[in-house]
N, C-alpha and C. Protein backbone atom coordinates (compact mmCIF):
# COMPACT_ATOMS: atom_id res chain seq x y z
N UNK A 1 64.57 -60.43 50.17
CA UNK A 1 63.74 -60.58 49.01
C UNK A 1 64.47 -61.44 47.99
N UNK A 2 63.77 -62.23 47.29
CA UNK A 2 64.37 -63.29 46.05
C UNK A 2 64.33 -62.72 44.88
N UNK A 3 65.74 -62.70 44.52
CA UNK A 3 66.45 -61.68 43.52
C UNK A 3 67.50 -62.41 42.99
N UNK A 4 67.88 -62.05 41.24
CA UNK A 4 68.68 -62.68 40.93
C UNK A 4 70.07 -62.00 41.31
N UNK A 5 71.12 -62.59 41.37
CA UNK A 5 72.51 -61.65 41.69
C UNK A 5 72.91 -60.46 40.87
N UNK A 6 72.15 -60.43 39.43
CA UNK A 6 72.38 -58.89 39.07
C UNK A 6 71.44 -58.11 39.42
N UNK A 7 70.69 -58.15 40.40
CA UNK A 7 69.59 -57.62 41.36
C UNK A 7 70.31 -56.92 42.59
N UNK A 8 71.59 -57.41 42.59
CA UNK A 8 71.77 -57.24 44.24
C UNK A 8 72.52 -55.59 44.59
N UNK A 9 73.09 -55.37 43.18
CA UNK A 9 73.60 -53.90 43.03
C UNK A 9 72.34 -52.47 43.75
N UNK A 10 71.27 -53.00 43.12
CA UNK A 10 69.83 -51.79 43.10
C UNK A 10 69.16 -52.09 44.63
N UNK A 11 69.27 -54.08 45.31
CA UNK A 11 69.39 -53.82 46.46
C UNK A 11 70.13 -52.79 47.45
N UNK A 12 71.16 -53.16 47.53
CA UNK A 12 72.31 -52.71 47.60
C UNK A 12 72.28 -51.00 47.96
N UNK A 13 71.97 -50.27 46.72
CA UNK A 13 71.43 -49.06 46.42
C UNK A 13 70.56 -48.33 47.22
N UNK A 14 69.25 -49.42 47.38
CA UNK A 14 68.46 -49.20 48.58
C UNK A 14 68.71 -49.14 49.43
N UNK A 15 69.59 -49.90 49.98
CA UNK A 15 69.84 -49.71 51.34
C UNK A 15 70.85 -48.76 52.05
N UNK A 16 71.38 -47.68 50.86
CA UNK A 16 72.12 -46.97 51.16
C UNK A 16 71.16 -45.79 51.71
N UNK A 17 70.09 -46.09 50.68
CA UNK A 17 69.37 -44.65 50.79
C UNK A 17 68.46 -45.31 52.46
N UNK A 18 68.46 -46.41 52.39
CA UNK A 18 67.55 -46.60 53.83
C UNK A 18 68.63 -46.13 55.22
N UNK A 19 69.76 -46.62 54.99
CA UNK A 19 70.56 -46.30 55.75
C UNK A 19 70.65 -45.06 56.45
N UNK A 20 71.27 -43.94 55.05
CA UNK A 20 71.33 -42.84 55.16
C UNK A 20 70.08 -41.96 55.68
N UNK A 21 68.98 -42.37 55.32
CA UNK A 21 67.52 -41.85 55.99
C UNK A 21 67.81 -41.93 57.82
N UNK A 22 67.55 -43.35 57.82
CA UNK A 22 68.31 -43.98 59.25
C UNK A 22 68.76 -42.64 60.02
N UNK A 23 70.21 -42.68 59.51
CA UNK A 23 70.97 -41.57 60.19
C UNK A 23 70.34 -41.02 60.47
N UNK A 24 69.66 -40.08 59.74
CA UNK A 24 69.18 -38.51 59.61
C UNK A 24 68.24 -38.22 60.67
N UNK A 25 67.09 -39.48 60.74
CA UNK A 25 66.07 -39.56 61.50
C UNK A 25 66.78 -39.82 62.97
N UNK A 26 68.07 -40.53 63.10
CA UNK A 26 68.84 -41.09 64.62
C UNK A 26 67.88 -42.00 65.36
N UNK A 27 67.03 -43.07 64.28
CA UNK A 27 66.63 -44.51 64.78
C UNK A 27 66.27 -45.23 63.45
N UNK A 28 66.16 -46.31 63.72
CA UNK A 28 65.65 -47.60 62.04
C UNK A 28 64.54 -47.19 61.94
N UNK A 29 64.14 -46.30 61.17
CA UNK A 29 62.92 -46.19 60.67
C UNK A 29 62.25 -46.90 59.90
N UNK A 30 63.19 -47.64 58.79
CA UNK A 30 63.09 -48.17 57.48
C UNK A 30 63.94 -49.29 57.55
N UNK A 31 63.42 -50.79 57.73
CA UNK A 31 64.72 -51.69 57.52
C UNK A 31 65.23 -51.86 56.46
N UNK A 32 66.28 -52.50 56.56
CA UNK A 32 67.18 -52.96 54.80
C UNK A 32 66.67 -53.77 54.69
N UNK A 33 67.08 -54.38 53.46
CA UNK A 33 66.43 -55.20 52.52
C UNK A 33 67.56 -56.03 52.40
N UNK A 34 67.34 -57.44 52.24
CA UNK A 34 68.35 -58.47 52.20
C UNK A 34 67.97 -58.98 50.82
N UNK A 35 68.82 -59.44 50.33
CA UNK A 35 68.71 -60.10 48.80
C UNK A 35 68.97 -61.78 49.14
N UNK A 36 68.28 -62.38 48.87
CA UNK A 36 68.07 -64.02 49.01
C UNK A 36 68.45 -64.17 47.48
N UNK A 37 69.64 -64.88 47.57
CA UNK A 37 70.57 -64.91 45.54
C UNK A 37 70.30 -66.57 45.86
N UNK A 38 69.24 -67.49 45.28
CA UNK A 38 69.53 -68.71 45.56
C UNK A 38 70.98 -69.62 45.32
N UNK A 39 71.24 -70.51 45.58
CA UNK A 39 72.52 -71.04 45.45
C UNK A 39 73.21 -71.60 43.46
N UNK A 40 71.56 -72.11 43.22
CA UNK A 40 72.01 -72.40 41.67
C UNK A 40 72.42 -70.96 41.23
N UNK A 41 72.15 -69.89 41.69
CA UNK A 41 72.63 -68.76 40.76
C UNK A 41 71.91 -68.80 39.46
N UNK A 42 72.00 -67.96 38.44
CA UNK A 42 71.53 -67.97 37.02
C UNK A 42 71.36 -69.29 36.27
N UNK A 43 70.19 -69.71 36.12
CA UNK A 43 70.36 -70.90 34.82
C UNK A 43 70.74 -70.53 33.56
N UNK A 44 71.05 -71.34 32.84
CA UNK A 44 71.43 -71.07 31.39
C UNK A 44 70.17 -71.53 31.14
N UNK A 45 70.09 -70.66 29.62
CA UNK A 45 68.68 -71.49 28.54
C UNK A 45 69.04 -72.68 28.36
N UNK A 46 67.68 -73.18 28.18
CA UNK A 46 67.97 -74.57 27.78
C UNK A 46 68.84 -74.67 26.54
N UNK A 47 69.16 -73.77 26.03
CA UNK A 47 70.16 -74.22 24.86
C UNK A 47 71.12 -73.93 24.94
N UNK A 48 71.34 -73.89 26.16
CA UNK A 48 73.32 -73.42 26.78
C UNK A 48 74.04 -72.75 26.49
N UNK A 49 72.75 -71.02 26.35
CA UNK A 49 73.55 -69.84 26.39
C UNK A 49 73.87 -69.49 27.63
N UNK A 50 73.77 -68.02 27.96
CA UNK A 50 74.25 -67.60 29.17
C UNK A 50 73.30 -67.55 29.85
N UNK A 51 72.03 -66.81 29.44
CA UNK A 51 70.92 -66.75 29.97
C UNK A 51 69.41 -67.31 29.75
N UNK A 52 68.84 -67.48 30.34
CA UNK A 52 67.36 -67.89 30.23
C UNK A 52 67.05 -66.79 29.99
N UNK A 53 66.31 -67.02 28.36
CA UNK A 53 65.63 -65.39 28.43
C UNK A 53 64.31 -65.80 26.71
N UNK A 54 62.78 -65.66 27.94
CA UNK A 54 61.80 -65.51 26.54
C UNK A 54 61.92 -64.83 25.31
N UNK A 55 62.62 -63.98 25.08
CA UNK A 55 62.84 -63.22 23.82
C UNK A 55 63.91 -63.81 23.24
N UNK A 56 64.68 -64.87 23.54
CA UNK A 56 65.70 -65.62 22.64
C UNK A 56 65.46 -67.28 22.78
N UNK A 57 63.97 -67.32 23.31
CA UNK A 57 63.51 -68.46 22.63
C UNK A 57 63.97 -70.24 23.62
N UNK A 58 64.76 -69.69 24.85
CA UNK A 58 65.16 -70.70 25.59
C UNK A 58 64.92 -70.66 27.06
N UNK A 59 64.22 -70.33 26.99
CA UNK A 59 63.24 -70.57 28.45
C UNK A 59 62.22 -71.72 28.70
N UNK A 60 61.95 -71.89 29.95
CA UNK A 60 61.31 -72.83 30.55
C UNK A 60 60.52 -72.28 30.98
N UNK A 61 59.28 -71.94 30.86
CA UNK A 61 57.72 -71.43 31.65
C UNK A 61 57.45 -72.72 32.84
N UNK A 62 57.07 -71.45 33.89
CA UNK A 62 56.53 -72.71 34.66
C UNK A 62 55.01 -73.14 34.29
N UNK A 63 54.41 -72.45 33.54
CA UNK A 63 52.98 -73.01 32.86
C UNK A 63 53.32 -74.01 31.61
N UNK A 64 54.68 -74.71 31.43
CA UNK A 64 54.36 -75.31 30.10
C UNK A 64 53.85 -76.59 30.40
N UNK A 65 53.64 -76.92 29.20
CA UNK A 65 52.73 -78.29 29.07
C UNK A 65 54.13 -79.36 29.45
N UNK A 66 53.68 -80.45 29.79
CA UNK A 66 54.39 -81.62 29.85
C UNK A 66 55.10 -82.26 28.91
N UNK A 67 54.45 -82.07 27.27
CA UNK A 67 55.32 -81.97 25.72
C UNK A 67 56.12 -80.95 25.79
N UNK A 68 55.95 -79.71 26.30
CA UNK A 68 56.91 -78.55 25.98
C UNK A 68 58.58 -78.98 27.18
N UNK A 69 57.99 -79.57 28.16
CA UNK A 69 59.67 -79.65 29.13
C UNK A 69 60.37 -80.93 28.86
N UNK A 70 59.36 -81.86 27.59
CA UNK A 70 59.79 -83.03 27.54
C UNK A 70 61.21 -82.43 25.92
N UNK A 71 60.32 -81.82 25.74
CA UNK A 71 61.00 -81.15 24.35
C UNK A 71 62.27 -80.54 24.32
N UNK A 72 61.80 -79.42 25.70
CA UNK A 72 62.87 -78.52 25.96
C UNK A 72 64.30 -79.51 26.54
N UNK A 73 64.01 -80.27 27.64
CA UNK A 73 65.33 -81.22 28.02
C UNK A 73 65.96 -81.65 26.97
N UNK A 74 65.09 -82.37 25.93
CA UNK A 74 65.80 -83.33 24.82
C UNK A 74 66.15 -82.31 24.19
N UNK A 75 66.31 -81.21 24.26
CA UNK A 75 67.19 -80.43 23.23
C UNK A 75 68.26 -79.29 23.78
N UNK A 76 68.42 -79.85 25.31
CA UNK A 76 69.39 -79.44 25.89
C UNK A 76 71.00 -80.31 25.43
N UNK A 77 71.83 -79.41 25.84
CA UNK A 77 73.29 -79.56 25.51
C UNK A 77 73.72 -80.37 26.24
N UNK A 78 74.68 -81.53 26.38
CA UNK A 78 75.54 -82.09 27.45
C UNK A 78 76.94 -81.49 27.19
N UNK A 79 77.62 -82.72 27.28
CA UNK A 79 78.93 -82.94 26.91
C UNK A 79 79.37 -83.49 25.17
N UNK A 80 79.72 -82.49 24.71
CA UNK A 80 80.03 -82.49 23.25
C UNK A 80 81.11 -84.26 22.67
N UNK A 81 81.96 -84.08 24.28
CA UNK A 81 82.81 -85.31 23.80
C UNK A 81 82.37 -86.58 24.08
N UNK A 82 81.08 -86.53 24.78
CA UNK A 82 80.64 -87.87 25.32
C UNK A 82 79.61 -88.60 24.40
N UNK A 83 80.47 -88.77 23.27
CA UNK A 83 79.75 -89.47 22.01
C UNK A 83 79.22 -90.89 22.01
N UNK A 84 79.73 -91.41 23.19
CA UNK A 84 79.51 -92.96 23.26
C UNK A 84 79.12 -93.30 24.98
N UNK A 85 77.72 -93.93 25.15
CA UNK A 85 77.62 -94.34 26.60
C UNK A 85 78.81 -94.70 27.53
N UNK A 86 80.08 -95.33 26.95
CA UNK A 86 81.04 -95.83 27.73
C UNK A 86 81.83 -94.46 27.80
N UNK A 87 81.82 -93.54 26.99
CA UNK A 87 82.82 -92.29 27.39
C UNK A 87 82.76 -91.78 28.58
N UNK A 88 83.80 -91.36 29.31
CA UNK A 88 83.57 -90.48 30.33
C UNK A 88 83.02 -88.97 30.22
N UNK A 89 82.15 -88.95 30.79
CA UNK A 89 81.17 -87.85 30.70
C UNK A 89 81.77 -86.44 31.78
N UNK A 90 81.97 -85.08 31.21
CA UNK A 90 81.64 -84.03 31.99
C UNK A 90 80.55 -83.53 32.56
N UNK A 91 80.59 -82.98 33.56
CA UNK A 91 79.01 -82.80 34.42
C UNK A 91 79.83 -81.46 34.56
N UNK A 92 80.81 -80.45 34.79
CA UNK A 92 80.72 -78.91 34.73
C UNK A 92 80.40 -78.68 33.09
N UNK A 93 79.75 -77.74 33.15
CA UNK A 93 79.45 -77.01 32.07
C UNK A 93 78.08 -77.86 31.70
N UNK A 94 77.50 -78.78 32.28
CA UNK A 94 76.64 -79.88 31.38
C UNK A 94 75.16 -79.12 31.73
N UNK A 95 74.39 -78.18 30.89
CA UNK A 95 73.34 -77.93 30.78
C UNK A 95 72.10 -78.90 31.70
N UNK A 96 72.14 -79.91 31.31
CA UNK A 96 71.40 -81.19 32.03
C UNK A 96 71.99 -81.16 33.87
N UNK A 97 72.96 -81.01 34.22
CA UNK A 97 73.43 -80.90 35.10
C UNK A 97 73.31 -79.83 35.83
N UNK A 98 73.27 -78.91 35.40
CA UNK A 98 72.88 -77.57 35.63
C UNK A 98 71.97 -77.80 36.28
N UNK A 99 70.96 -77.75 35.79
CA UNK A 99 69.42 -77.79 36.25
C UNK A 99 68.93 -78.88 36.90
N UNK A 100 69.41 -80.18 37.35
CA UNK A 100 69.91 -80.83 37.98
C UNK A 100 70.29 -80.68 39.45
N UNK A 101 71.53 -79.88 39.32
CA UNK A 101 71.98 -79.55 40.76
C UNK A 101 71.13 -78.50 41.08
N UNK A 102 70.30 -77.72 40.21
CA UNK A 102 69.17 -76.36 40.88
C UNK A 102 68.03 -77.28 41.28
N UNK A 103 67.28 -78.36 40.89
CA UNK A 103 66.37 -79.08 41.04
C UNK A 103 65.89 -80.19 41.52
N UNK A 104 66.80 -80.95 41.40
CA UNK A 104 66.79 -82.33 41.48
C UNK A 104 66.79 -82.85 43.82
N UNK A 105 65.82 -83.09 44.36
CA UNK A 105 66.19 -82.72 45.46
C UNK A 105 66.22 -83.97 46.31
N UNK A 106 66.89 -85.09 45.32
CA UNK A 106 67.66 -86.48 45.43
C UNK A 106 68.78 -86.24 45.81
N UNK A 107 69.91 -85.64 46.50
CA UNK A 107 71.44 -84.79 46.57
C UNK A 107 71.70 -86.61 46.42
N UNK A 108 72.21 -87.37 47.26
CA UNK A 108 72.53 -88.59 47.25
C UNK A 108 72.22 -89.11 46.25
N UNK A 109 71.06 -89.68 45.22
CA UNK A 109 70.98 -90.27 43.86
C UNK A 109 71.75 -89.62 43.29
N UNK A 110 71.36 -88.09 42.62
CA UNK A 110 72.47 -87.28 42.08
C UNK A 110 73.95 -87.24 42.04
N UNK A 111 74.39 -87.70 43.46
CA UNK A 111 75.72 -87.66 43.16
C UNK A 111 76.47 -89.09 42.52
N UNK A 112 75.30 -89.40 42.87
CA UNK A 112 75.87 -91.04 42.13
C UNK A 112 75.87 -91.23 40.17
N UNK A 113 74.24 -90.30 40.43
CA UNK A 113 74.36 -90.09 38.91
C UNK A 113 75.63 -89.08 38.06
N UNK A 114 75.96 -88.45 39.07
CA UNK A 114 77.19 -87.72 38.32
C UNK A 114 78.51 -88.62 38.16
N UNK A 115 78.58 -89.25 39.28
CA UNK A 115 79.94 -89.93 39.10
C UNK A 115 79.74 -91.13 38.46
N UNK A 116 78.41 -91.77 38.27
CA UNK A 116 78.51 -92.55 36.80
C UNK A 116 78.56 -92.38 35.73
N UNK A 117 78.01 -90.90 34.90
CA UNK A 117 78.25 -90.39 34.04
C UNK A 117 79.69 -89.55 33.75
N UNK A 118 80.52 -89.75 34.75
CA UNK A 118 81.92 -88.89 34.59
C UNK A 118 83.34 -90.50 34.83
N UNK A 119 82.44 -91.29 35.04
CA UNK A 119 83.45 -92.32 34.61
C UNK A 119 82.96 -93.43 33.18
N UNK A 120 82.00 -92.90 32.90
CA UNK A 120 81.28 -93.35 31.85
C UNK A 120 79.90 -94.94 31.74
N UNK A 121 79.40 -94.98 31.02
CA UNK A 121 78.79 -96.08 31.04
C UNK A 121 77.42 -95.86 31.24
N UNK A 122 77.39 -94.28 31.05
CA UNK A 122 75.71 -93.70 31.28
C UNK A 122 75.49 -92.88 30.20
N UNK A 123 74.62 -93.18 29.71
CA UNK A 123 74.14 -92.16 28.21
C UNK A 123 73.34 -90.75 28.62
N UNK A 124 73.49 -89.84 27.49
CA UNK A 124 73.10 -88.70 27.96
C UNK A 124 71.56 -89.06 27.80
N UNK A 125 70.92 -89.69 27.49
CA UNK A 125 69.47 -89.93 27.06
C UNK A 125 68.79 -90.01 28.31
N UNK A 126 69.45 -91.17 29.52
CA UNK A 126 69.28 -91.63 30.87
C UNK A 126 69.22 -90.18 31.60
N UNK A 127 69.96 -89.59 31.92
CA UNK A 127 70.49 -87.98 32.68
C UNK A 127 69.20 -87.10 31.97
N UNK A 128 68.73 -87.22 30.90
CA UNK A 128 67.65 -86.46 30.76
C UNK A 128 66.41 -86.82 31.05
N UNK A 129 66.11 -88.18 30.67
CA UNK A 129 64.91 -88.71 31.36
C UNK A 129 65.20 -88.37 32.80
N UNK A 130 66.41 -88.29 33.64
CA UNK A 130 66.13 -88.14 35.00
C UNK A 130 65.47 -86.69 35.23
N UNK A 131 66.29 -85.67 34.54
CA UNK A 131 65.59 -84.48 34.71
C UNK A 131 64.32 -83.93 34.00
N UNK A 132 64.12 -84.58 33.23
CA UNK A 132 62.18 -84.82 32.69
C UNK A 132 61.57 -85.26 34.07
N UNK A 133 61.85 -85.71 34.47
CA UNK A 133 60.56 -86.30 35.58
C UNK A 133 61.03 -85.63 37.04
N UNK A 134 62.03 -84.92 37.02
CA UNK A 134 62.15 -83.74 38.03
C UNK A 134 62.13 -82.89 37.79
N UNK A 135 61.96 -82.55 37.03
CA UNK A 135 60.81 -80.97 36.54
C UNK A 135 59.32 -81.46 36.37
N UNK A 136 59.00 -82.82 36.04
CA UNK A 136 57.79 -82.26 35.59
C UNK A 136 57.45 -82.72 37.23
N UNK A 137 57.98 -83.55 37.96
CA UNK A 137 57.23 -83.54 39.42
C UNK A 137 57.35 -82.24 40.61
N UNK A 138 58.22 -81.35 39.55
CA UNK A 138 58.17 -79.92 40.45
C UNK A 138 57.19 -78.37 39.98
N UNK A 139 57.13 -79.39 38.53
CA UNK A 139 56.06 -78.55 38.06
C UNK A 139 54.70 -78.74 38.00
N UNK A 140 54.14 -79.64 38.02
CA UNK A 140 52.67 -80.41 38.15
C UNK A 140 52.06 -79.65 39.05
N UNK A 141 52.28 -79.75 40.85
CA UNK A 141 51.50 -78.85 41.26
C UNK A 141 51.28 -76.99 40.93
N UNK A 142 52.51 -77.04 40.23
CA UNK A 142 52.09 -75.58 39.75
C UNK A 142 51.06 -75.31 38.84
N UNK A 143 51.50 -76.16 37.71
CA UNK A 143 50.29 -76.31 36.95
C UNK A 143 49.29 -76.85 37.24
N UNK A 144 48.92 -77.52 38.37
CA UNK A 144 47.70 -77.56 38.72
C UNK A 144 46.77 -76.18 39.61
N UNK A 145 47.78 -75.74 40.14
CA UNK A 145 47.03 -74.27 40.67
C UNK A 145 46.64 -73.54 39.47
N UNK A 146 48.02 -73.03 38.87
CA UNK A 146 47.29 -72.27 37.99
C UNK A 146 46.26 -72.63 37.15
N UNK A 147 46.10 -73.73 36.32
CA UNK A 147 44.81 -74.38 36.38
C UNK A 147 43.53 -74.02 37.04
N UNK A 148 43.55 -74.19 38.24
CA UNK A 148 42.54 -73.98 39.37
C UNK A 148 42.37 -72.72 38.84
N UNK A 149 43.01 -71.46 39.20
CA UNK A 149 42.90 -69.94 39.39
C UNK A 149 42.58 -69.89 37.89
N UNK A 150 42.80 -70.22 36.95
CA UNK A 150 42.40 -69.73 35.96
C UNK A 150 41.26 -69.93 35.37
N UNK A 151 40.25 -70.88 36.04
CA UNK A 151 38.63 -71.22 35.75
C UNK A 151 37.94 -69.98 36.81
N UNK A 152 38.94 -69.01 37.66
CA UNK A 152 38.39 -68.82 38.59
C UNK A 152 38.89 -67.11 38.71
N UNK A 153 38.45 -66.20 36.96
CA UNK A 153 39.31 -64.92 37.05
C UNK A 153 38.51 -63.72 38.45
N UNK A 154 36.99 -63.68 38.27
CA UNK A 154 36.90 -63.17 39.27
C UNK A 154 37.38 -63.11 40.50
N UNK A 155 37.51 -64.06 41.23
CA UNK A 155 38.34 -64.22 42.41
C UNK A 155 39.83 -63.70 42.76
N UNK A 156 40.68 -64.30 40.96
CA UNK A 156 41.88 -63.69 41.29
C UNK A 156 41.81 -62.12 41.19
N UNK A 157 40.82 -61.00 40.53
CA UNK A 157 40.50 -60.09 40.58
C UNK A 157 40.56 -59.66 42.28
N UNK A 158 39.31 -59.96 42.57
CA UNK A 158 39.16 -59.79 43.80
C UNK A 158 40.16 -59.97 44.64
N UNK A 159 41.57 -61.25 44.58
CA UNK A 159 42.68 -61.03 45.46
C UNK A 159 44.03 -60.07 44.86
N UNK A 160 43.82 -59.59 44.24
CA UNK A 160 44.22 -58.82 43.73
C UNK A 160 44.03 -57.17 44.55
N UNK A 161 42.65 -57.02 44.19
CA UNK A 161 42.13 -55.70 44.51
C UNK A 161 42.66 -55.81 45.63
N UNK A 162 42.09 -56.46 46.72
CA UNK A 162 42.51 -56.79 48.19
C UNK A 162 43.94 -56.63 48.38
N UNK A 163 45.05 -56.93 47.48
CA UNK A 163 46.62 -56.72 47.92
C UNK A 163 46.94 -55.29 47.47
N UNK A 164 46.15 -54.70 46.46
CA UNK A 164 46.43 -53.39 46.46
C UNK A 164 46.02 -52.40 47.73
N UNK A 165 44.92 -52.84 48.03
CA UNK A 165 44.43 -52.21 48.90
C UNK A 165 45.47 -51.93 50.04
N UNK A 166 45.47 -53.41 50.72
CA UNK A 166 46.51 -53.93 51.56
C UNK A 166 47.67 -52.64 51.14
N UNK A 167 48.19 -52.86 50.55
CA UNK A 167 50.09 -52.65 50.12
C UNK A 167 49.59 -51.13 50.01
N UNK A 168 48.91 -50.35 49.20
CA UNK A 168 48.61 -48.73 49.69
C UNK A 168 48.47 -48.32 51.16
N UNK A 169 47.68 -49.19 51.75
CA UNK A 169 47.75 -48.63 53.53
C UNK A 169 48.90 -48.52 54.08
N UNK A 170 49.93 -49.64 53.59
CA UNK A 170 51.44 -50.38 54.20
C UNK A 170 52.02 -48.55 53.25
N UNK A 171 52.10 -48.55 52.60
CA UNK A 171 53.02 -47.35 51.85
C UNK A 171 52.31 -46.41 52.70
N UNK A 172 50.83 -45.82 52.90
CA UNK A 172 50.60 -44.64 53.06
C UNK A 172 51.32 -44.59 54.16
N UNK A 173 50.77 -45.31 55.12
CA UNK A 173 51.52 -45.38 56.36
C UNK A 173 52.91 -44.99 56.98
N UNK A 174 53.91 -45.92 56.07
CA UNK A 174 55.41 -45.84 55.74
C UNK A 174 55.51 -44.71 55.44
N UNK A 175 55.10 -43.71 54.65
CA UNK A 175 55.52 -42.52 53.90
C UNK A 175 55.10 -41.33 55.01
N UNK A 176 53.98 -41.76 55.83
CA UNK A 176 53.63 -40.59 56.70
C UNK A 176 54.56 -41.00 57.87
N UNK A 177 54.88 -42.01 58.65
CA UNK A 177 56.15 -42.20 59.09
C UNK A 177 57.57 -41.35 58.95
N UNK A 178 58.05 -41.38 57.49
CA UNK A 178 59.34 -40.67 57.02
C UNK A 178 58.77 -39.23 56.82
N UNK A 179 57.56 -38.99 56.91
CA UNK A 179 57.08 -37.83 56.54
C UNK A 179 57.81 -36.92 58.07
N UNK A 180 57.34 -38.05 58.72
CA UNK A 180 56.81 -37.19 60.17
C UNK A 180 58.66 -37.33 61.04
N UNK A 181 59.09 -38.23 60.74
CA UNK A 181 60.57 -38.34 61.38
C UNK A 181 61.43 -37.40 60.72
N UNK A 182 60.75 -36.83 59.37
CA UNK A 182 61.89 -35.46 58.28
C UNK A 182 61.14 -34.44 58.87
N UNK A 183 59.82 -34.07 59.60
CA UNK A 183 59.37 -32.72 60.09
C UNK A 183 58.68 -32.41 58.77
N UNK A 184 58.21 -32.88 57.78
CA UNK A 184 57.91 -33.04 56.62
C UNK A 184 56.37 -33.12 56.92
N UNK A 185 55.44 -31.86 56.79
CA UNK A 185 54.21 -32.05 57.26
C UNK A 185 53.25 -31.20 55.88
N UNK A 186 52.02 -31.72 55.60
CA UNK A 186 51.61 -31.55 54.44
C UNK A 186 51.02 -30.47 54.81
N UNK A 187 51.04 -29.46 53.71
CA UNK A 187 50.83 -27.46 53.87
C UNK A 187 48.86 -28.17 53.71
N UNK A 188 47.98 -27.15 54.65
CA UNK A 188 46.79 -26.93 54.35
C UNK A 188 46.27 -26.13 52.80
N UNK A 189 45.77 -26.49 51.87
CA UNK A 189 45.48 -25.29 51.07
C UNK A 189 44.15 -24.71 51.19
């Protein structure tokens, strides 16, 4: 399941208790659960705290408008010392870079763009226009679905109802399973 890495503890957790069930029953009743931690790990907010987080105002929605990620980049952090296009530029710690190496799915352009900006002669203005137009070409089809689905609430209602439905049979099921492997049988009243 896709989880951030301070997720992986309560995974983790689970699978002790799936485990230990396991035993008890003496076959896999219940598989574990794997935690998929993508490789960028945690983004920083766009304003190069620690975290991305809507209640402190530095997040990136994947519904924003095309003014809002044009906004949000240009007011991302680089490199504090790279005051002049010819300076040599840092790319660890570089906010723009960040999100970059999570996004950008040029690996070859990218690395070129890093090592021109870390021997200098590339402005931070350039490195953001690059990541303006790789977000917004990773975000467009999103915002075009949601778009779609949202002229269209009945329906998402209706797939909705349908996954509840779905996912109660999947639990009832599961639960009368562990019911029945614990000798765990429901009293008549």
């Amino acid at each position: 399941m896709p989880v951030g890495a301070d997720q992986a503890p309560m995974i983790e957790q689970t699978n002790e208790i799936v485990r230990r069930l396991n035993r008890q029953v003496g076959h896999a009743l219940l598989p574990e659960a794997r935690a998929l931690i993508p490789e960028s790990g945690r983004l920083p907010g766009v304003d190069g705290r620690a975290k991305m987080s809507r209640s402190q105002g530095n997040a990136l929605a994947l519904s924003a408008t095309e003014d809002a990620i044009r906004a949000a980049v240009r007011r991302m952090y680089t490199d504090p010392d790279h005051l002049r296009v010819t300076d040599p530029g840092r790319v660890e710690g570089n906010v723009v870079f960040t999100y970059l190496d999570a996004f950008d799915p040029d690996c070859d352009a990218l690395a070129a763009l890093k090592a021109h900006y870390r021997r200098g002669g590339l402005g931070d203005t350039a490195v953001k226009r690059r990541l303006e137009t790789v977000l917004l070409d990773l975000l467009a089809p999103i915002r075009s679905r949601r778009a779609a689905w949202a002229d269209r609430p009945d329906d998402v209602r209706d797939i909705l109802r349908d996954g509840t439905r779905r996912a109660r049979r999947v639990t009832q099921s599961t639960l009368e399973a562990v019911k029945d492997a614990l000798g765990l049988y429901r009293v008549a009243r």
